[in-house]
PDB file of N, CA and C in Angstrom:
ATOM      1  N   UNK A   1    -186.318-162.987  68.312  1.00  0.00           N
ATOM      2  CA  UNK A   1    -187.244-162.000  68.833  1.00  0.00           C
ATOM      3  C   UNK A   1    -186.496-160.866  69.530  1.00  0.00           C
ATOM      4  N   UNK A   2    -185.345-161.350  70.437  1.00  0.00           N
ATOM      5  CA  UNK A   2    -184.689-159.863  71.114  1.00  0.00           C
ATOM      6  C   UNK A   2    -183.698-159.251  69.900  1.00  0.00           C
ATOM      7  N   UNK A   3    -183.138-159.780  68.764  1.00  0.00           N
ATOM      8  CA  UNK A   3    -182.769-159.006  67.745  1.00  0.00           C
ATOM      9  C   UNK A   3    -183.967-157.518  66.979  1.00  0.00           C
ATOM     10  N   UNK A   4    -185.385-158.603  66.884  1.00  0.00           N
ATOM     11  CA  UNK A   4    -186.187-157.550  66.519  1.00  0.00           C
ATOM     12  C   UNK A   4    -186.753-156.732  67.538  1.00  0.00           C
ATOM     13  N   UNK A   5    -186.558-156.837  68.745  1.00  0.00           N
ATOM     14  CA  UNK A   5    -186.824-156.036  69.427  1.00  0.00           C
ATOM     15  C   UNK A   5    -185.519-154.464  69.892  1.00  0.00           C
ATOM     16  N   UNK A   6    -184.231-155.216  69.557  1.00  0.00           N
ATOM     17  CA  UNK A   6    -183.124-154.056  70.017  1.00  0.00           C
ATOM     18  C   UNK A   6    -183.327-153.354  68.641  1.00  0.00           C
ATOM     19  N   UNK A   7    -183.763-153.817  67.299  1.00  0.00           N
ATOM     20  CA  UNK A   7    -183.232-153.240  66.334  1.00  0.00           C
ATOM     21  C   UNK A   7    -185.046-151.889  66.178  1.00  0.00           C
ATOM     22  N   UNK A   8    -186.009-152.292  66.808  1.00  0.00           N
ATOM     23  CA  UNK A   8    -187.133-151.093  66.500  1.00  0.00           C
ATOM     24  C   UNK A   8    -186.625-150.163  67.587  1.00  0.00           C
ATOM     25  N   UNK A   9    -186.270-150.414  68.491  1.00  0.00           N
ATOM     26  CA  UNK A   9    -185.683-149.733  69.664  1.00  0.00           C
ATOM     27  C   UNK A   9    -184.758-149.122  68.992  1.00  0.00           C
ATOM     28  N   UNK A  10    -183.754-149.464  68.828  1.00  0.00           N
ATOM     29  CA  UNK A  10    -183.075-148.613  68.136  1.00  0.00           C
ATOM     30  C   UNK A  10    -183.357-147.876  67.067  1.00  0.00           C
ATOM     31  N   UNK A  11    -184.057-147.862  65.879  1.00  0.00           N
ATOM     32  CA  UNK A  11    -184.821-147.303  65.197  1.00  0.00           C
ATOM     33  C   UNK A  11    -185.557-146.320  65.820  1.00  0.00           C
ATOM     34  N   UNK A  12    -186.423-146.643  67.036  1.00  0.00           N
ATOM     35  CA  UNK A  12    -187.379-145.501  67.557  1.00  0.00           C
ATOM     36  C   UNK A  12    -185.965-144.555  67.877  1.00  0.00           C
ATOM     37  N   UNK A  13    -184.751-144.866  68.704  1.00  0.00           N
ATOM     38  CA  UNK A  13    -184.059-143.533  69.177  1.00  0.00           C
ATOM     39  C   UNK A  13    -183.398-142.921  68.022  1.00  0.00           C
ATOM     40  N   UNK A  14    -183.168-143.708  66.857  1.00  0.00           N
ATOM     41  CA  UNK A  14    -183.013-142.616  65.839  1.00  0.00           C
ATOM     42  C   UNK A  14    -183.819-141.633  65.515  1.00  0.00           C
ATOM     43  N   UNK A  15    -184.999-142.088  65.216  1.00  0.00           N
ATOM     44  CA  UNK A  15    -186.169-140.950  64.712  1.00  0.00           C
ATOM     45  C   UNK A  15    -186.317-140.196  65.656  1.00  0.00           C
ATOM     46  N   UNK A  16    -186.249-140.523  67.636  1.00  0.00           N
ATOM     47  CA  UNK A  16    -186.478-139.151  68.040  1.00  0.00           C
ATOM     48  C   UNK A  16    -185.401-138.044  68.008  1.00  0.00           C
ATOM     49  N   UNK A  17    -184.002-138.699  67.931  1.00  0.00           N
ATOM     50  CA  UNK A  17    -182.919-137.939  67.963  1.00  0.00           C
ATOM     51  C   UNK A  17    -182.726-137.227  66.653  1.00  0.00           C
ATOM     52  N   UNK A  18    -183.525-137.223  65.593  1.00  0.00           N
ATOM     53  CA  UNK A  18    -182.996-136.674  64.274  1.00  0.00           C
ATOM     54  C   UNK A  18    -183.217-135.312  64.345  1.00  0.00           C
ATOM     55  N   UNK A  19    -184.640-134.703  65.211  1.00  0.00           N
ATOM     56  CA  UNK A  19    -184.631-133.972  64.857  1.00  0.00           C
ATOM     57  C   UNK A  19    -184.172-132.628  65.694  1.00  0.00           C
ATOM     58  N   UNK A  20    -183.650-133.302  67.116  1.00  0.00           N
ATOM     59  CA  UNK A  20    -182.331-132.624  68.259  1.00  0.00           C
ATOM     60  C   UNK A  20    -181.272-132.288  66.978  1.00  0.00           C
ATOM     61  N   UNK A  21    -180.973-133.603  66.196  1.00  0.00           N
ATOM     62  CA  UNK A  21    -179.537-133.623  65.667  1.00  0.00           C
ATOM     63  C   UNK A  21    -179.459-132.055  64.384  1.00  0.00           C
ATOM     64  N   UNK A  22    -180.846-132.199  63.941  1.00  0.00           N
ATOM     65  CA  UNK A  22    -180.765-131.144  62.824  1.00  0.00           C
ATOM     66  C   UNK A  22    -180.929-129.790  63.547  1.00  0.00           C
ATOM     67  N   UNK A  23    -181.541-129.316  64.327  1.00  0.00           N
ATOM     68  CA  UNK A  23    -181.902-128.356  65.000  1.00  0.00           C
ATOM     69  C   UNK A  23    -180.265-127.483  65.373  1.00  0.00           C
ATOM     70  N   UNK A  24    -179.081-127.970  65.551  1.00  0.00           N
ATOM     71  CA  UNK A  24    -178.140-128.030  66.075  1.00  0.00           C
ATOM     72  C   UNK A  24    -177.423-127.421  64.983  1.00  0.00           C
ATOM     73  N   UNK A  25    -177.962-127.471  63.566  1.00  0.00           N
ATOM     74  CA  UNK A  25    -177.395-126.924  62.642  1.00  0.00           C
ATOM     75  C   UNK A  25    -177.526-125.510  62.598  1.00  0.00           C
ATOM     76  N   UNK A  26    -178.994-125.073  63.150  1.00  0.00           N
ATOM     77  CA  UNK A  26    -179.039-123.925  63.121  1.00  0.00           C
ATOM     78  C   UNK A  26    -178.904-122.786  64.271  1.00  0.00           C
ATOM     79  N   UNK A  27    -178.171-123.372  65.067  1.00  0.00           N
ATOM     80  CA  UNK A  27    -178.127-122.412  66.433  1.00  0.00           C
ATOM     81  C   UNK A  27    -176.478-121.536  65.454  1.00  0.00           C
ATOM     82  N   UNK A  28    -176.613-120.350  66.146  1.00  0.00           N
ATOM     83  CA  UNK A  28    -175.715-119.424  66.087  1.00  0.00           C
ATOM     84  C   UNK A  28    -175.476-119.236  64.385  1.00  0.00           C
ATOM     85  N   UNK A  29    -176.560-119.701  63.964  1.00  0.00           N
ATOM     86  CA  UNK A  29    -176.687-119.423  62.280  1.00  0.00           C
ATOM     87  C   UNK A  29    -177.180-117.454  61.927  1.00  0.00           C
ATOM     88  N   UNK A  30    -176.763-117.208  60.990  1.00  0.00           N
ATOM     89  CA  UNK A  30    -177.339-115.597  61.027  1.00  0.00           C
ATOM     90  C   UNK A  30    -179.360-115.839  60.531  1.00  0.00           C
ATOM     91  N   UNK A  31    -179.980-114.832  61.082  1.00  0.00           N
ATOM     92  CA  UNK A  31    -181.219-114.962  60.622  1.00  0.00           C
ATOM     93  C   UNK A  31    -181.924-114.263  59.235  1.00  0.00           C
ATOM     94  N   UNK A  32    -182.419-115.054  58.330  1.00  0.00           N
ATOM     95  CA  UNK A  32    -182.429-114.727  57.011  1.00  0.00           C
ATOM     96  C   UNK A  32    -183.176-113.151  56.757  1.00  0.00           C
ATOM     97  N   UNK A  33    -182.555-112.739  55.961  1.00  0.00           N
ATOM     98  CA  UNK A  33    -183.218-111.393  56.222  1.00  0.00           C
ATOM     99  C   UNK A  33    -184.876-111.330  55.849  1.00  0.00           C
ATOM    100  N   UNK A  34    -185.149-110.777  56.701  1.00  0.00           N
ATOM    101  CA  UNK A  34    -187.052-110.661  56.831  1.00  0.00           C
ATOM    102  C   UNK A  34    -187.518-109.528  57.207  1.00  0.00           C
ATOM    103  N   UNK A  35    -188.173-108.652  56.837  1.00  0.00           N
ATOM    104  CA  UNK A  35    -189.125-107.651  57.523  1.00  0.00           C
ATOM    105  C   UNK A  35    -190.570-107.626  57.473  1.00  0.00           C
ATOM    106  N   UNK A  36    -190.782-107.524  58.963  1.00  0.00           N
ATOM    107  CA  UNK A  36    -192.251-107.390  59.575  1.00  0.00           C
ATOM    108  C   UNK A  36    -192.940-106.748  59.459  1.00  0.00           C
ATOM    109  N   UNK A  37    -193.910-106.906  58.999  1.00  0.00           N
ATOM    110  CA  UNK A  37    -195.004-105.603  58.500  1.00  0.00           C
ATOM    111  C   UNK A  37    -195.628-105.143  59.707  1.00  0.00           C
ATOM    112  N   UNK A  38    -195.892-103.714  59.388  1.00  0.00           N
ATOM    113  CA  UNK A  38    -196.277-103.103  60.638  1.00  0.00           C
ATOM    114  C   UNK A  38    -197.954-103.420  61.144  1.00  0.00           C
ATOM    115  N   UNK A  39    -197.886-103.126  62.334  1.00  0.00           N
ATOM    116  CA  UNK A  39    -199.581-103.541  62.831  1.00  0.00           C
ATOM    117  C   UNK A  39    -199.919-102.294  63.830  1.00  0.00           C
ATOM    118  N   UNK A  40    -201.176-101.939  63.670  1.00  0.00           N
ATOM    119  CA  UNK A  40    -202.181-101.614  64.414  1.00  0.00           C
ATOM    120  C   UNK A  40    -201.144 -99.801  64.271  1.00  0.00           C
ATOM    121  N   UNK A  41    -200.788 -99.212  62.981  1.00  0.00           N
ATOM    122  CA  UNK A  41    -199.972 -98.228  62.800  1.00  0.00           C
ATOM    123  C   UNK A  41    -198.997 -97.887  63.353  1.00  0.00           C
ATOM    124  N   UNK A  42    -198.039 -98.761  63.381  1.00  0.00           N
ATOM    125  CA  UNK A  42    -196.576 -99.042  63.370  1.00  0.00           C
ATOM    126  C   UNK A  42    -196.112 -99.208  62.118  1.00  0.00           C
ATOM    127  N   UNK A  43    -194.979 -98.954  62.338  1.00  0.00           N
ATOM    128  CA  UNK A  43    -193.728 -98.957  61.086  1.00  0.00           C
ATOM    129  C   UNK A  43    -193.000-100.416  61.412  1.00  0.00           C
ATOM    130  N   UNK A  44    -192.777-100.332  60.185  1.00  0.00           N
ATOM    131  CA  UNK A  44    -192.427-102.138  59.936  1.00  0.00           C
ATOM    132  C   UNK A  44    -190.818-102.329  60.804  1.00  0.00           C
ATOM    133  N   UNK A  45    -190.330-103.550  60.908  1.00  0.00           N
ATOM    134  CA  UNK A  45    -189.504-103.212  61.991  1.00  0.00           C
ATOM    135  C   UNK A  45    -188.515-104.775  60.782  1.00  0.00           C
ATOM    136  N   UNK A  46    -187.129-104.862  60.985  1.00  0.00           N
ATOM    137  CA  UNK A  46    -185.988-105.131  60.475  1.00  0.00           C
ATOM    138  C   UNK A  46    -185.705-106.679  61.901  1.00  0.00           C
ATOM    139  N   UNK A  47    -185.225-107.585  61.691  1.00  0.00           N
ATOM    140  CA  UNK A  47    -184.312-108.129  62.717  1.00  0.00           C
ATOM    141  C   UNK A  47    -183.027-107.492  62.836  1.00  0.00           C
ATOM    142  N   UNK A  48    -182.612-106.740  61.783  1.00  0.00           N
ATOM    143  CA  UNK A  48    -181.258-106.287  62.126  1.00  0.00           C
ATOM    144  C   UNK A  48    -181.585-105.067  63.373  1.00  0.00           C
ATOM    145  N   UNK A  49    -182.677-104.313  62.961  1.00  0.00           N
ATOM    146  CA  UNK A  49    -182.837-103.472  64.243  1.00  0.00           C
ATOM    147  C   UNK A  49    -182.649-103.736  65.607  1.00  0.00           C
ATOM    148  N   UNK A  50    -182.714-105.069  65.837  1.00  0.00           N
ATOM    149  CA  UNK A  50    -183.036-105.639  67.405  1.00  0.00           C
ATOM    150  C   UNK A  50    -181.500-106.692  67.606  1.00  0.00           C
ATOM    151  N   UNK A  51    -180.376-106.277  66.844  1.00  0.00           N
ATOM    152  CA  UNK A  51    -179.529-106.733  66.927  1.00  0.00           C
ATOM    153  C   UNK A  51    -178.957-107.016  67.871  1.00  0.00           C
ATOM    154  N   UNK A  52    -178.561-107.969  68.997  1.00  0.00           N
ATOM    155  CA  UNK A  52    -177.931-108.107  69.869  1.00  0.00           C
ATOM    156  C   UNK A  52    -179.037-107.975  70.984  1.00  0.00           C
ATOM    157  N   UNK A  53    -180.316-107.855  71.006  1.00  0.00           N
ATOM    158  CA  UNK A  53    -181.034-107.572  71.942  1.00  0.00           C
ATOM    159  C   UNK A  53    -181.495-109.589  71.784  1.00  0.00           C
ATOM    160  N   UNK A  54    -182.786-109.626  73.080  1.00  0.00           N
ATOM    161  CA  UNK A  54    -183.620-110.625  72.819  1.00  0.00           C
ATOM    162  C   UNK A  54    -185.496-109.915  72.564  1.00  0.00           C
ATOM    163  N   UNK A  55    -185.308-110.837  71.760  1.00  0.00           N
ATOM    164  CA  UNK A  55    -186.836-110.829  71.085  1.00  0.00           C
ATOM    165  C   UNK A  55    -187.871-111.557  71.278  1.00  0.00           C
ATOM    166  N   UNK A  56    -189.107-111.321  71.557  1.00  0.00           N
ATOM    167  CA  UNK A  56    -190.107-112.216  71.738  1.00  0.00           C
ATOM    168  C   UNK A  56    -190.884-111.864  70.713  1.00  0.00           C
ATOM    169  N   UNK A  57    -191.501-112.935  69.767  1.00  0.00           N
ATOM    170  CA  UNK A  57    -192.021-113.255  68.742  1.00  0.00           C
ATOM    171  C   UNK A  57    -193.410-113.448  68.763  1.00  0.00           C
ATOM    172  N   UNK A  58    -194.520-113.047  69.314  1.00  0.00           N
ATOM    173  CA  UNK A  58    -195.593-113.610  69.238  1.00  0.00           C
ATOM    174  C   UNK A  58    -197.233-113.705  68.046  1.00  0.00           C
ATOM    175  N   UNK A  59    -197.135-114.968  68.206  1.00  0.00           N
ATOM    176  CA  UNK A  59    -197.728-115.385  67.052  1.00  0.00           C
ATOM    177  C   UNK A  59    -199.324-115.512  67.445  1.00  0.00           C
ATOM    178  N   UNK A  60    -200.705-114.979  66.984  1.00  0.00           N
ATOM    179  CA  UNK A  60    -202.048-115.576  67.677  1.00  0.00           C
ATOM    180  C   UNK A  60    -202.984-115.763  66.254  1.00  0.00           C
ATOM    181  N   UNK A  61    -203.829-115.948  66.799  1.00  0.00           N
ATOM    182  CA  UNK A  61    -205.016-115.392  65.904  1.00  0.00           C
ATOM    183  C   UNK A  61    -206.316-114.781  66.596  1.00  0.00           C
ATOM    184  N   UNK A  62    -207.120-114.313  65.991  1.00  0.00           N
ATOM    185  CA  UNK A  62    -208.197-113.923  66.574  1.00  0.00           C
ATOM    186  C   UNK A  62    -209.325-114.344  65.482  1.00  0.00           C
ATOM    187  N   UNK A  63    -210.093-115.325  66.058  1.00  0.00           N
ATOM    188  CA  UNK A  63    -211.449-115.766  65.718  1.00  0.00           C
ATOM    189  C   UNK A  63    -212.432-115.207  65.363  1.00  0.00           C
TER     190      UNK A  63
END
């Protein structure tokens, strides 16, 4: 019984750690090129434009 108990335990900290472990792949990765379509008559805007800056991304909807 404490074999099957260290071995789901251990199992559970794999699955939460997998996805810390993959995430890690993509830090300091370049960002795929994408452009944003413009809103509310704006001109569409580049990530390369905001190069070296920080960006806030916000995502909503309206109902």
């Amino acid at each position: 019984m404490r074999k099957l108990t260290a071995l789901l335990l251990l199992g559970l900290c794999a699955l939460l750690c997998a996805p810390a472990l993959s995430a890690q792949a993509f830090l300091n990765a370049p960002l795929p090129k994408v452009e944003l379509d413009g809103y509310a008559q704006t001109k569409a805007a580049k990530f390369e434009d905001y190069q070296g800056r920080a960006v806030l991304i916000e995502f909503f909807a309206h109902w």
